[in-house]
PDB file of N, CA and C in Angstrom:
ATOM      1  N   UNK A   1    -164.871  28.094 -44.885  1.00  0.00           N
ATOM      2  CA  UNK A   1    -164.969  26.733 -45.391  1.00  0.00           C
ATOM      3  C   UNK A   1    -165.758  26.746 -46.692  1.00  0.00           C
ATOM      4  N   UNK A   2    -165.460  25.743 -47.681  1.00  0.00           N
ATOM      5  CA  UNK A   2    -166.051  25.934 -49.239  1.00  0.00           C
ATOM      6  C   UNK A   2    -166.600  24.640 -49.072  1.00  0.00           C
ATOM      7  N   UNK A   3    -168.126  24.544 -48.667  1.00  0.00           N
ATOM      8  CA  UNK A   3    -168.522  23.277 -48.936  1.00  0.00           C
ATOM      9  C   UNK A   3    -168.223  22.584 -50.373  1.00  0.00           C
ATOM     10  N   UNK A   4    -167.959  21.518 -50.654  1.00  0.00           N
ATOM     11  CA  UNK A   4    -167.776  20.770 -51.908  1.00  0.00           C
ATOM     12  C   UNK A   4    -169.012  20.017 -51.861  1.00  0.00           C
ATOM     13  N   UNK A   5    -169.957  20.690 -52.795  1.00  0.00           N
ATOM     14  CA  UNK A   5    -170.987  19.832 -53.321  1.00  0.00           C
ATOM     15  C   UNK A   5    -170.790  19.887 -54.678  1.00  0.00           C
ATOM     16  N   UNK A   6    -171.404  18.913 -55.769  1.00  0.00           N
ATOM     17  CA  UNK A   6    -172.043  19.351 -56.729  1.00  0.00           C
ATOM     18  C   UNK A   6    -172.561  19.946 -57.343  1.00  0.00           C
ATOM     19  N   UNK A   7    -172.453  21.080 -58.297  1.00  0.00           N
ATOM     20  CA  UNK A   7    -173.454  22.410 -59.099  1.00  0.00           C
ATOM     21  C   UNK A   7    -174.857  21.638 -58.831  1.00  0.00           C
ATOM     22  N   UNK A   8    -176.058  21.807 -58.450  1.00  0.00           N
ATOM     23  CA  UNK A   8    -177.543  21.614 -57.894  1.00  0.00           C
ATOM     24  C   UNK A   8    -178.196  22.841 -57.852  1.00  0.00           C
ATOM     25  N   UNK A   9    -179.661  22.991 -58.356  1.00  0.00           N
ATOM     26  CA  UNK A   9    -180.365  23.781 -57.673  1.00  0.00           C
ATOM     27  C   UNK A   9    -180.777  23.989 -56.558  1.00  0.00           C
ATOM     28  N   UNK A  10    -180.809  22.722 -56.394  1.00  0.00           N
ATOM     29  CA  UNK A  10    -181.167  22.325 -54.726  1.00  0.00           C
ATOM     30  C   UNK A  10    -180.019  21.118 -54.349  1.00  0.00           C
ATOM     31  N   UNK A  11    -180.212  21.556 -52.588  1.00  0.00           N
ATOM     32  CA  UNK A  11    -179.510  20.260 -52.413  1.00  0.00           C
ATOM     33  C   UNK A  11    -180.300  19.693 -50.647  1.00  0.00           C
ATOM     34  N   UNK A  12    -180.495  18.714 -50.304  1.00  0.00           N
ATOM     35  CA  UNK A  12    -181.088  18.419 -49.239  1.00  0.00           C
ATOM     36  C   UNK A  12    -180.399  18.626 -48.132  1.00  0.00           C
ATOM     37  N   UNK A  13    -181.052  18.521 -46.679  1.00  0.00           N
ATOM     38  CA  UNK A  13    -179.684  18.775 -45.665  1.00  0.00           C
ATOM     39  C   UNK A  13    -178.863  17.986 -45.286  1.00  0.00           C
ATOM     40  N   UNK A  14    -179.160  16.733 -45.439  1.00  0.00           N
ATOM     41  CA  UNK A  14    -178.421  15.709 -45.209  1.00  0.00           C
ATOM     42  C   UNK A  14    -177.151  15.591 -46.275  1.00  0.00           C
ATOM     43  N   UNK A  15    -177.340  16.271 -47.406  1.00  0.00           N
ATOM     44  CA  UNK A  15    -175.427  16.446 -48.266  1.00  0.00           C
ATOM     45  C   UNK A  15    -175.064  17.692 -47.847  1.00  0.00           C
ATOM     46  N   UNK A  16    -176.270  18.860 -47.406  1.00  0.00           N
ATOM     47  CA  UNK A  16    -175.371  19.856 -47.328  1.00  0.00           C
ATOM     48  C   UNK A  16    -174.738  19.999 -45.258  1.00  0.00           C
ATOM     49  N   UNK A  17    -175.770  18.805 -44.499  1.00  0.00           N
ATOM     50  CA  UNK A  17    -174.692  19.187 -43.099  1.00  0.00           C
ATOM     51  C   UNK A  17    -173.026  17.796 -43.932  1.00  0.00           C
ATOM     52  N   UNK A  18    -173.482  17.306 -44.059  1.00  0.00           N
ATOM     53  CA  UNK A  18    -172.294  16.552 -44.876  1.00  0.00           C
ATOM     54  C   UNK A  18    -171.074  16.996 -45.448  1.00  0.00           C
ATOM     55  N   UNK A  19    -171.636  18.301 -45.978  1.00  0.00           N
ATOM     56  CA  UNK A  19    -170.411  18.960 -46.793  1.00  0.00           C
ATOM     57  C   UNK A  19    -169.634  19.864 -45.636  1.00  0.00           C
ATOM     58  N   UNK A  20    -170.171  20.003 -44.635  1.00  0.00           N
ATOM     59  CA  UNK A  20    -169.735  20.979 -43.772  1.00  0.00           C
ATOM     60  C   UNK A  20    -169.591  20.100 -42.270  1.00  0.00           C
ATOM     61  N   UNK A  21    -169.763  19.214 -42.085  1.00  0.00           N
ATOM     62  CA  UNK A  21    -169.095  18.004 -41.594  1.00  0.00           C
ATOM     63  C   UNK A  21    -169.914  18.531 -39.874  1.00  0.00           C
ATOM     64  N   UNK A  22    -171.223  18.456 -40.255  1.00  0.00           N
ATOM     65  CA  UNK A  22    -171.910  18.739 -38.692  1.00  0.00           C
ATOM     66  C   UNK A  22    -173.104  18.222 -39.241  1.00  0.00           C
ATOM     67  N   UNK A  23    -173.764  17.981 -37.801  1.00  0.00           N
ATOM     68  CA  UNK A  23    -174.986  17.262 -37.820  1.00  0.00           C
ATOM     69  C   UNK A  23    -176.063  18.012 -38.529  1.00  0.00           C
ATOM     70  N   UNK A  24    -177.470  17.645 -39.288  1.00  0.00           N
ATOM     71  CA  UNK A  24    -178.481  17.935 -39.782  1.00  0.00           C
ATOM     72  C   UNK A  24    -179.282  19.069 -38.834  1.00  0.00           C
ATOM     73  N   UNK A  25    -179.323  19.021 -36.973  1.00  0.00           N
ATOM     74  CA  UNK A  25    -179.627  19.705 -36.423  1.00  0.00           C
ATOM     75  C   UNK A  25    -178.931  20.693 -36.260  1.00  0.00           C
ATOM     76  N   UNK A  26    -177.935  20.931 -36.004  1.00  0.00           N
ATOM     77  CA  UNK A  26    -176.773  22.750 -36.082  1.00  0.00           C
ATOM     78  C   UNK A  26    -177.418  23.087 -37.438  1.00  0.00           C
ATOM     79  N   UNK A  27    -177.842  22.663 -38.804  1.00  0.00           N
ATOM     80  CA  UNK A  27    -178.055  22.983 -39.780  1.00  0.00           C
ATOM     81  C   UNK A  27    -179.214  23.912 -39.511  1.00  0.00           C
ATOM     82  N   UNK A  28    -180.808  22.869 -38.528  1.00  0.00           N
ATOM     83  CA  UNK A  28    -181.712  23.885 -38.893  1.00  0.00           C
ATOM     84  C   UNK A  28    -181.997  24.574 -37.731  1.00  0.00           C
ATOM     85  N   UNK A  29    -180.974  24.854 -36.647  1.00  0.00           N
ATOM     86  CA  UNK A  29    -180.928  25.959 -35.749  1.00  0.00           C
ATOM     87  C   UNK A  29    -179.970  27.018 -36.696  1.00  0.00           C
ATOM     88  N   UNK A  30    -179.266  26.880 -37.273  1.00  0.00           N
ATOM     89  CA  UNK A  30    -179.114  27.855 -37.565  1.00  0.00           C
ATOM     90  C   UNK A  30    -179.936  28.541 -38.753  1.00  0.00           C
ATOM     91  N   UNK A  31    -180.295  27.784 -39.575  1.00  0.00           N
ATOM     92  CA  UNK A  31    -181.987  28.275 -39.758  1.00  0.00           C
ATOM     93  C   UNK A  31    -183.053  29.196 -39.563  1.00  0.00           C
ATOM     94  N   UNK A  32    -183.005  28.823 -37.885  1.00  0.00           N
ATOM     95  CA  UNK A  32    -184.060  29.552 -36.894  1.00  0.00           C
ATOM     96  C   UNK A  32    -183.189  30.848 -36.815  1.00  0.00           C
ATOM     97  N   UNK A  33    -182.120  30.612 -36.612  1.00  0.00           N
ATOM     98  CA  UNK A  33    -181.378  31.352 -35.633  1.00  0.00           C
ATOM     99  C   UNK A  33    -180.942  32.919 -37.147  1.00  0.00           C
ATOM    100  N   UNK A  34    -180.660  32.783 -38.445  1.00  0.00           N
ATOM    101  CA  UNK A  34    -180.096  33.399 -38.923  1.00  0.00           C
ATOM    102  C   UNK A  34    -181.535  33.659 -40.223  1.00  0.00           C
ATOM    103  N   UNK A  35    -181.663  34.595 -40.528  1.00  0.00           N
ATOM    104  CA  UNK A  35    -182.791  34.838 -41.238  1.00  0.00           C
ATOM    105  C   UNK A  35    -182.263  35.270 -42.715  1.00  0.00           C
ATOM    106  N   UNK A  36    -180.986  35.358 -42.603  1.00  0.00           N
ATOM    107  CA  UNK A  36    -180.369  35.204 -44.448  1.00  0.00           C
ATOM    108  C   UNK A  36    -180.605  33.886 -44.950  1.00  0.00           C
ATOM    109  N   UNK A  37    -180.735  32.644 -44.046  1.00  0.00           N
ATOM    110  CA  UNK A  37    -181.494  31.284 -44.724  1.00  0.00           C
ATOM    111  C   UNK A  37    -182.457  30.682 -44.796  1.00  0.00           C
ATOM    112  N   UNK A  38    -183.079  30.870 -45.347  1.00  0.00           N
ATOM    113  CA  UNK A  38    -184.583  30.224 -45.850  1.00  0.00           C
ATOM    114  C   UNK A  38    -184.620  29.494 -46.888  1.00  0.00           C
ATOM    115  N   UNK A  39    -184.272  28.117 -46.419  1.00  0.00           N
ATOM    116  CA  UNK A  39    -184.694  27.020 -47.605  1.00  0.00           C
ATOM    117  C   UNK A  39    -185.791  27.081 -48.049  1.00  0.00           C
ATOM    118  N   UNK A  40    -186.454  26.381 -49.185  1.00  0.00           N
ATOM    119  CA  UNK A  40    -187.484  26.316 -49.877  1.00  0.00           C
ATOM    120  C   UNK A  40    -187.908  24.871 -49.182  1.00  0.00           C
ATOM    121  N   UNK A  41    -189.284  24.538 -48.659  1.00  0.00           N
ATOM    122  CA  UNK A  41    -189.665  23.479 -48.311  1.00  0.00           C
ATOM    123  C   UNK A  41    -190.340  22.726 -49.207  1.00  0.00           C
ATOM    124  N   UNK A  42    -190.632  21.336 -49.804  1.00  0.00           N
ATOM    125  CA  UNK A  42    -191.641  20.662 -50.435  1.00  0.00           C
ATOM    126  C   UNK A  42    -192.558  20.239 -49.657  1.00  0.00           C
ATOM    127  N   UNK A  43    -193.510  19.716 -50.165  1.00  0.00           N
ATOM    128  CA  UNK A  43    -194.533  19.246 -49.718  1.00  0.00           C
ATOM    129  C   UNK A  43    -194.603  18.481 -48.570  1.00  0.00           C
ATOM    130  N   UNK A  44    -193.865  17.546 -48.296  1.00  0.00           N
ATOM    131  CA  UNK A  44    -193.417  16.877 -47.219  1.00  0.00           C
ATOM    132  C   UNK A  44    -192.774  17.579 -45.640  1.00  0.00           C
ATOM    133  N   UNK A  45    -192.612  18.876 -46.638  1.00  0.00           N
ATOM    134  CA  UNK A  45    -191.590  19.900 -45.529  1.00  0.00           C
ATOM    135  C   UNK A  45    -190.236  19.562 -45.376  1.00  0.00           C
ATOM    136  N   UNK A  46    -189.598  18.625 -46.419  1.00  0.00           N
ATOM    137  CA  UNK A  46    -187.983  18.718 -46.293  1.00  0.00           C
ATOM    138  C   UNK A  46    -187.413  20.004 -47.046  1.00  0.00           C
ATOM    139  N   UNK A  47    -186.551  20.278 -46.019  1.00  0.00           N
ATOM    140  CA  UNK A  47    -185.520  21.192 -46.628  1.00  0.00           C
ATOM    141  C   UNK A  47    -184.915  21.729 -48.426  1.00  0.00           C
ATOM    142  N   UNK A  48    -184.974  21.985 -48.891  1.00  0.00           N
ATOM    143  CA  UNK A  48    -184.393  22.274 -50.045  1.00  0.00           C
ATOM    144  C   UNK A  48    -183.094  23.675 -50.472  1.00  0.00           C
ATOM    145  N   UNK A  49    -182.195  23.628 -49.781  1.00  0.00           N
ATOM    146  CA  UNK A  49    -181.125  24.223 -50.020  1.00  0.00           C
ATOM    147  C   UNK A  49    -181.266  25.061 -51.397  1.00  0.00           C
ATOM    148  N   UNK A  50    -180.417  26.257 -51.785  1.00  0.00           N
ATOM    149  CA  UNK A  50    -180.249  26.799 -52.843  1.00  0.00           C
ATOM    150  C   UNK A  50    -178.802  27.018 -52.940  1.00  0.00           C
ATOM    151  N   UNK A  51    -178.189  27.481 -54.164  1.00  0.00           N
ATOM    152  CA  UNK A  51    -176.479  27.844 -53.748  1.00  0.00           C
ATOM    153  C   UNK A  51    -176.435  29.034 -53.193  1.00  0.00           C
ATOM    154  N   UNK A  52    -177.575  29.889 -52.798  1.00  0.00           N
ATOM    155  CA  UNK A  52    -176.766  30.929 -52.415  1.00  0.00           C
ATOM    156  C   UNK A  52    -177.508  30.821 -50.817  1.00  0.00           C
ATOM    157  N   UNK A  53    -178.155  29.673 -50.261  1.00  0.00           N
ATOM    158  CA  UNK A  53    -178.216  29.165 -48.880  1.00  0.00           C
ATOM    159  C   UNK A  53    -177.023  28.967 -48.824  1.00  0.00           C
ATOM    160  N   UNK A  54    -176.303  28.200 -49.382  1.00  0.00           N
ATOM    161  CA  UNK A  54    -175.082  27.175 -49.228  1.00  0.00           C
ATOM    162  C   UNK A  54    -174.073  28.675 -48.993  1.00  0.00           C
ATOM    163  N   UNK A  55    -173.867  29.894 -50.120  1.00  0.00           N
ATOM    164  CA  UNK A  55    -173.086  30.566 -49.578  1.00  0.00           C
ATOM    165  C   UNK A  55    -173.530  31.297 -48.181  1.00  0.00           C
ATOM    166  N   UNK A  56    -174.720  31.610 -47.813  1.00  0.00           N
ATOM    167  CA  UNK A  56    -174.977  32.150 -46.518  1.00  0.00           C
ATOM    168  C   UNK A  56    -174.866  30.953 -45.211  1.00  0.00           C
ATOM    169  N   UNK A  57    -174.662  29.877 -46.069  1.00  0.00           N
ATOM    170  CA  UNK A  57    -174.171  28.849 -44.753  1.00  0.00           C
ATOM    171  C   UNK A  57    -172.555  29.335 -44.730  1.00  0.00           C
ATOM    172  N   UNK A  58    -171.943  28.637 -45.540  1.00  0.00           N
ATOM    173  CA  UNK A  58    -170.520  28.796 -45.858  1.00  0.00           C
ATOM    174  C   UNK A  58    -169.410  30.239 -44.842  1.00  0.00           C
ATOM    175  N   UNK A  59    -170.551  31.515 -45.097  1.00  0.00           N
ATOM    176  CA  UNK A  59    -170.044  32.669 -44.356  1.00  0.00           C
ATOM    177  C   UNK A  59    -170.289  32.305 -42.936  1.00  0.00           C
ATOM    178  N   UNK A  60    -171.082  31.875 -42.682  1.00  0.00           N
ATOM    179  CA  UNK A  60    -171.817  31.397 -41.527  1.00  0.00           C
ATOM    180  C   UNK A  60    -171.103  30.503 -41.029  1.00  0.00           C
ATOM    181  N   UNK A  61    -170.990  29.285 -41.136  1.00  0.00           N
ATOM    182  CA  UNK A  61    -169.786  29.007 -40.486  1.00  0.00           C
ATOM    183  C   UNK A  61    -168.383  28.948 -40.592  1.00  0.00           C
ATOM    184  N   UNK A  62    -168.217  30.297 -41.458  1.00  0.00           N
ATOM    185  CA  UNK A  62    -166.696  30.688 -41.374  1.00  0.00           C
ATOM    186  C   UNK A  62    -166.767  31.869 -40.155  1.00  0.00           C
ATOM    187  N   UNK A  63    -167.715  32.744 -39.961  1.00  0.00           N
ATOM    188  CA  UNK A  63    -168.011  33.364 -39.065  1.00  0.00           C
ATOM    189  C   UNK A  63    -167.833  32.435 -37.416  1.00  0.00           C
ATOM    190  N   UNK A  64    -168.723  31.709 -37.067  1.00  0.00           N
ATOM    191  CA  UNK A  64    -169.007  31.123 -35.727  1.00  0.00           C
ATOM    192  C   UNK A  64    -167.810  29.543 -36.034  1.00  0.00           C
ATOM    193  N   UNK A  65    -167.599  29.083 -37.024  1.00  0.00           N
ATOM    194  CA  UNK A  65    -166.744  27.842 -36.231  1.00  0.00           C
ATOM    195  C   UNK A  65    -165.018  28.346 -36.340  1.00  0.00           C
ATOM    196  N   UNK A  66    -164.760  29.213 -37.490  1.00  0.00           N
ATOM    197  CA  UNK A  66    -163.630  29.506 -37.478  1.00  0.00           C
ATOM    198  C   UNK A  66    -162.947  30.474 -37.136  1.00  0.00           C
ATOM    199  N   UNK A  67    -163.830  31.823 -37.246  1.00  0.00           N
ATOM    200  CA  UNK A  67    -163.633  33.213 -36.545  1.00  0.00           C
ATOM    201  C   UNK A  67    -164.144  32.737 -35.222  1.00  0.00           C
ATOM    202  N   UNK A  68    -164.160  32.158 -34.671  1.00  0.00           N
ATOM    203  CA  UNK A  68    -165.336  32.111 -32.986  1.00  0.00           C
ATOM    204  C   UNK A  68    -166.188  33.172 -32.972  1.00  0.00           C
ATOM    205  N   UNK A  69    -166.958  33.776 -33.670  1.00  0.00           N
ATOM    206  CA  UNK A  69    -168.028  34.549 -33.163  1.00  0.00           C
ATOM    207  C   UNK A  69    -169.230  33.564 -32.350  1.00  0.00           C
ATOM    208  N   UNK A  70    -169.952  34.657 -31.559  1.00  0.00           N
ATOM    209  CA  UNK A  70    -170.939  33.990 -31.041  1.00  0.00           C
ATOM    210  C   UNK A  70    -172.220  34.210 -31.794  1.00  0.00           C
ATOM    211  N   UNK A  71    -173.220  33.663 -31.657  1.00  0.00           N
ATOM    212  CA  UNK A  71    -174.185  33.778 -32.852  1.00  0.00           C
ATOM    213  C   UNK A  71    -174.690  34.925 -33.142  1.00  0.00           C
ATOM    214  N   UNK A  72    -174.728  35.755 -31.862  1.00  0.00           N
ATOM    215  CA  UNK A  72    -175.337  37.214 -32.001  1.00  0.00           C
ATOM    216  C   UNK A  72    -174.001  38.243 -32.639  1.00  0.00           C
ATOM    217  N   UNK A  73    -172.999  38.009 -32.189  1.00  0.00           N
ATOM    218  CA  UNK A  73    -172.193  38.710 -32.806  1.00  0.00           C
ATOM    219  C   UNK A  73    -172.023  38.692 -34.332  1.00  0.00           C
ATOM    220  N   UNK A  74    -172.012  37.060 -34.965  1.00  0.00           N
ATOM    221  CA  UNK A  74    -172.482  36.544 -36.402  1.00  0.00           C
ATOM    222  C   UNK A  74    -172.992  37.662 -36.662  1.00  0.00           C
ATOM    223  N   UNK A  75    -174.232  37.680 -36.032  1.00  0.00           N
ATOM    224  CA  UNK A  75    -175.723  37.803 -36.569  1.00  0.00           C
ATOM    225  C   UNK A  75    -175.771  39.485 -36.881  1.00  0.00           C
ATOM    226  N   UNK A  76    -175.193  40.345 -36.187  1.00  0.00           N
ATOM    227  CA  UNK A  76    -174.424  41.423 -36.303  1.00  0.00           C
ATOM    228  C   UNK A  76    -173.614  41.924 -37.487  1.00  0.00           C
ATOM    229  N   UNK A  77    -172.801  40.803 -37.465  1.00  0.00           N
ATOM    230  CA  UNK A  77    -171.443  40.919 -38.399  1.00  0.00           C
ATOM    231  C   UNK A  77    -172.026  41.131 -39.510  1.00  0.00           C
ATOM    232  N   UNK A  78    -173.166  39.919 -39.854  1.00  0.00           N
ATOM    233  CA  UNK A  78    -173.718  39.573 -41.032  1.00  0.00           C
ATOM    234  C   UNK A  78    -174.695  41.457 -41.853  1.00  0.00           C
ATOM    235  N   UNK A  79    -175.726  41.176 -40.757  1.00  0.00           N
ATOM    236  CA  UNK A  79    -176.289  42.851 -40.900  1.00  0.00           C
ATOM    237  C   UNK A  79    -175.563  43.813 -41.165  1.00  0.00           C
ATOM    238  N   UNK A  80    -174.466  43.971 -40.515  1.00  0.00           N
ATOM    239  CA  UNK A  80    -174.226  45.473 -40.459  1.00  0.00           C
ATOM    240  C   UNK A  80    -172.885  45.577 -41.604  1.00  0.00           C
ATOM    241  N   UNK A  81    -172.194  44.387 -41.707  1.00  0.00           N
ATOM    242  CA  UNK A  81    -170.601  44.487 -42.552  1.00  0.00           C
ATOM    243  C   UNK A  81    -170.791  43.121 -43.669  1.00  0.00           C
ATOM    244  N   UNK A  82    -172.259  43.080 -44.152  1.00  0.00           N
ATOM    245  CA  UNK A  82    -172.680  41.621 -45.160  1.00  0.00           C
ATOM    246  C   UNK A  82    -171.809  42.038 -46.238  1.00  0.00           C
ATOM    247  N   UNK A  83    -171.553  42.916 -47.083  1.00  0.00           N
ATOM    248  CA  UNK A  83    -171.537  43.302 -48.620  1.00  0.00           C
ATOM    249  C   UNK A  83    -169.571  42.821 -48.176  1.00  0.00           C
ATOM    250  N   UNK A  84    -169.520  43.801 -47.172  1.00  0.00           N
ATOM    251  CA  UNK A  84    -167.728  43.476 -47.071  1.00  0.00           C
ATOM    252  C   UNK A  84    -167.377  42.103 -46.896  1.00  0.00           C
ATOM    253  N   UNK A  85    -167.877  41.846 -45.851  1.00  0.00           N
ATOM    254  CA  UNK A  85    -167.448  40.257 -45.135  1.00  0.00           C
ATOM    255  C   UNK A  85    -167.350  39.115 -46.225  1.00  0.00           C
ATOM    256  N   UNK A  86    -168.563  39.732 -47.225  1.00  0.00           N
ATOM    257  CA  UNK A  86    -168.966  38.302 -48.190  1.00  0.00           C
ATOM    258  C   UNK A  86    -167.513  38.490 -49.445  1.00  0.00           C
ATOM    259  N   UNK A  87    -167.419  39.974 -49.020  1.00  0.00           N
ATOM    260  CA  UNK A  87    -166.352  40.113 -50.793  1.00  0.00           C
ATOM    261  C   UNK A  87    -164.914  39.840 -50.304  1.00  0.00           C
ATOM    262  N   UNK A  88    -164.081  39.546 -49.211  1.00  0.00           N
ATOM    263  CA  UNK A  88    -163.411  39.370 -48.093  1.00  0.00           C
ATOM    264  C   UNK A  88    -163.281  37.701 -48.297  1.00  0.00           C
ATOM    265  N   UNK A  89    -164.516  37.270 -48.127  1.00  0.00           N
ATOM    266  CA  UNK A  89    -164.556  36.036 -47.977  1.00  0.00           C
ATOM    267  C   UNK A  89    -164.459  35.128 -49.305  1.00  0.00           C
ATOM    268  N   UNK A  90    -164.612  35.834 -49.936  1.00  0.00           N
ATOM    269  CA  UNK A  90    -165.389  35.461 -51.881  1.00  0.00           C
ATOM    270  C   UNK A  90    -163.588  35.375 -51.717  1.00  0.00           C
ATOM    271  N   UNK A  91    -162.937  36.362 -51.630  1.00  0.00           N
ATOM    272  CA  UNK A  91    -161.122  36.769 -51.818  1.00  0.00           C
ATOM    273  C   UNK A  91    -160.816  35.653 -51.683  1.00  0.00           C
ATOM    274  N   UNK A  92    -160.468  35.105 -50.117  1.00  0.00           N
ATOM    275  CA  UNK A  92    -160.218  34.207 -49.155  1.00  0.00           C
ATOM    276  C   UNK A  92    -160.481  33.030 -50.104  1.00  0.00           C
ATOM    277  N   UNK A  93    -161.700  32.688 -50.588  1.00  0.00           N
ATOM    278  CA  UNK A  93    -161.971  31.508 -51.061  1.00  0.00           C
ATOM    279  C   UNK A  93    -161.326  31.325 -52.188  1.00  0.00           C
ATOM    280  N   UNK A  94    -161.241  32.039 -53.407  1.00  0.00           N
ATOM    281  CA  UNK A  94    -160.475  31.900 -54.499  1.00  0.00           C
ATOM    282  C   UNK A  94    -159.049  32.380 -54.048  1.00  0.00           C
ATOM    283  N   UNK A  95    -158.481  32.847 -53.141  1.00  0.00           N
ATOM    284  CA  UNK A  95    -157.280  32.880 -53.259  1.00  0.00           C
ATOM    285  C   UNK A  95    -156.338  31.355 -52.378  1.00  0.00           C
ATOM    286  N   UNK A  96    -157.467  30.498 -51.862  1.00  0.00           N
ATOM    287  CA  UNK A  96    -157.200  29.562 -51.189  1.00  0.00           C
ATOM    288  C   UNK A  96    -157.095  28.172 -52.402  1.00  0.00           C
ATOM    289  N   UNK A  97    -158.183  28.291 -53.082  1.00  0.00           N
ATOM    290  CA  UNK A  97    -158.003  27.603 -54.197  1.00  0.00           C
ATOM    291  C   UNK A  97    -156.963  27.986 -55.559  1.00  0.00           C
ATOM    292  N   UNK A  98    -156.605  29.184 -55.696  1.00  0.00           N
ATOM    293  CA  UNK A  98    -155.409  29.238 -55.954  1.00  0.00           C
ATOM    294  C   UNK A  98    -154.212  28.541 -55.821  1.00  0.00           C
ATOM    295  N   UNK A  99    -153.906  28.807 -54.372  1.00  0.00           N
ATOM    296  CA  UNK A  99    -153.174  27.680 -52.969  1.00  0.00           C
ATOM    297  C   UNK A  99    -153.157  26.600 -53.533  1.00  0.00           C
ATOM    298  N   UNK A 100    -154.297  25.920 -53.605  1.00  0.00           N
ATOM    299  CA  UNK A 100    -154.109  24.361 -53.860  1.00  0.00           C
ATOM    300  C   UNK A 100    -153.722  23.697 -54.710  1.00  0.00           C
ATOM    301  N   UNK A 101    -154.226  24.664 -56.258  1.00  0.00           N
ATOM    302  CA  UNK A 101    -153.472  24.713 -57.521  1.00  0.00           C
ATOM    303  C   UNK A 101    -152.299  24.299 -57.392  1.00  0.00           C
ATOM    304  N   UNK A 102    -151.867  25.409 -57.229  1.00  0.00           N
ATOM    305  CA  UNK A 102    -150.112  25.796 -56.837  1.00  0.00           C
ATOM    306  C   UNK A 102    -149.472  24.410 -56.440  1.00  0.00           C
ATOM    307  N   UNK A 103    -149.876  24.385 -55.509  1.00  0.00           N
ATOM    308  CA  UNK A 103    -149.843  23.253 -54.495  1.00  0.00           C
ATOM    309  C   UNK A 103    -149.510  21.729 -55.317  1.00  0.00           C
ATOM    310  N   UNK A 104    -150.765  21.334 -55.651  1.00  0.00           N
ATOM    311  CA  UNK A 104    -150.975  20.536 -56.794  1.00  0.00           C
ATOM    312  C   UNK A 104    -149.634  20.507 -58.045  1.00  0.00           C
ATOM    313  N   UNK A 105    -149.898  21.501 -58.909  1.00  0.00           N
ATOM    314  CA  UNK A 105    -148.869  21.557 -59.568  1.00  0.00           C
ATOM    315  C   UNK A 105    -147.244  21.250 -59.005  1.00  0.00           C
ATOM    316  N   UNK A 106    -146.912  22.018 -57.910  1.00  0.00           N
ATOM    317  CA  UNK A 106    -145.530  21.662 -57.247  1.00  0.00           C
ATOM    318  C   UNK A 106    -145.572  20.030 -57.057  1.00  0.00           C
ATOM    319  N   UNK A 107    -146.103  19.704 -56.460  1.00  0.00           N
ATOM    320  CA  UNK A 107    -146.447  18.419 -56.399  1.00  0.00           C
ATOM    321  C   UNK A 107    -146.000  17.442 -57.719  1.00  0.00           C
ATOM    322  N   UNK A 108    -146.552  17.701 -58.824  1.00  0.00           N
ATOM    323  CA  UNK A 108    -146.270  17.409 -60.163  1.00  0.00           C
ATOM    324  C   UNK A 108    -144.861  17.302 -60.747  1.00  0.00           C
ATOM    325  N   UNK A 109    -144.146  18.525 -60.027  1.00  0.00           N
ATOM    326  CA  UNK A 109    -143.227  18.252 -60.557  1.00  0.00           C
ATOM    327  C   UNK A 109    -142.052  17.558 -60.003  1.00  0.00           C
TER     328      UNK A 109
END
């Protein structure tokens, strides 16, 4: 899944469970749960997203909502096959938006 946000340095959790269409809490269990994400907190202690949280979300739940992994298996996947999975997935994503192009254009005519 390619969250659609806005280019941001940051983004809060409430646009980024938004972009990925799940509640604010799945956001910060997986948080706890996955140690490639570590938002930056402010003062207040809200969340502050980065884009490359957003891509370790993004793999993340392309891993557990669309592959069905279970979190430990994720959590696995992520460790042991990260460099592949992500360049696999990087593919997947631009060759999907490709797709839509295409798509788009046919459409056009």
């Amino acid at each position: 899944m390619k969250a659609n946000l806005p280019e941001k340095r940051y983004y809060g959790i409430g646009e980024v469970a938004k972009a990925f269409g799940v509640n604010t809490s799945l956001i910060r269990f997986w948080e706890k749960e996955f140690d490639v994400l570590q938002p930056k907190k402010n003062a207040k202690g809200n969340r502050k997203f980065t884009p490359k949280d957003i891509q370790s979300l993004e793999l993340i739940y392309h891993l557990v909502k669309e592959r069905g992994f279970t979190l430990e298996g994720a959590k696995t996947h992520l460790k042991e096959e990260r460099k592949k999975t992500l360049s696999n997935f990087e593919i997947i994503q631009k060759l999907e938006g490709v797709k839509a192009a295409l798509i788009k254009m046919k459409d056009q005519l």
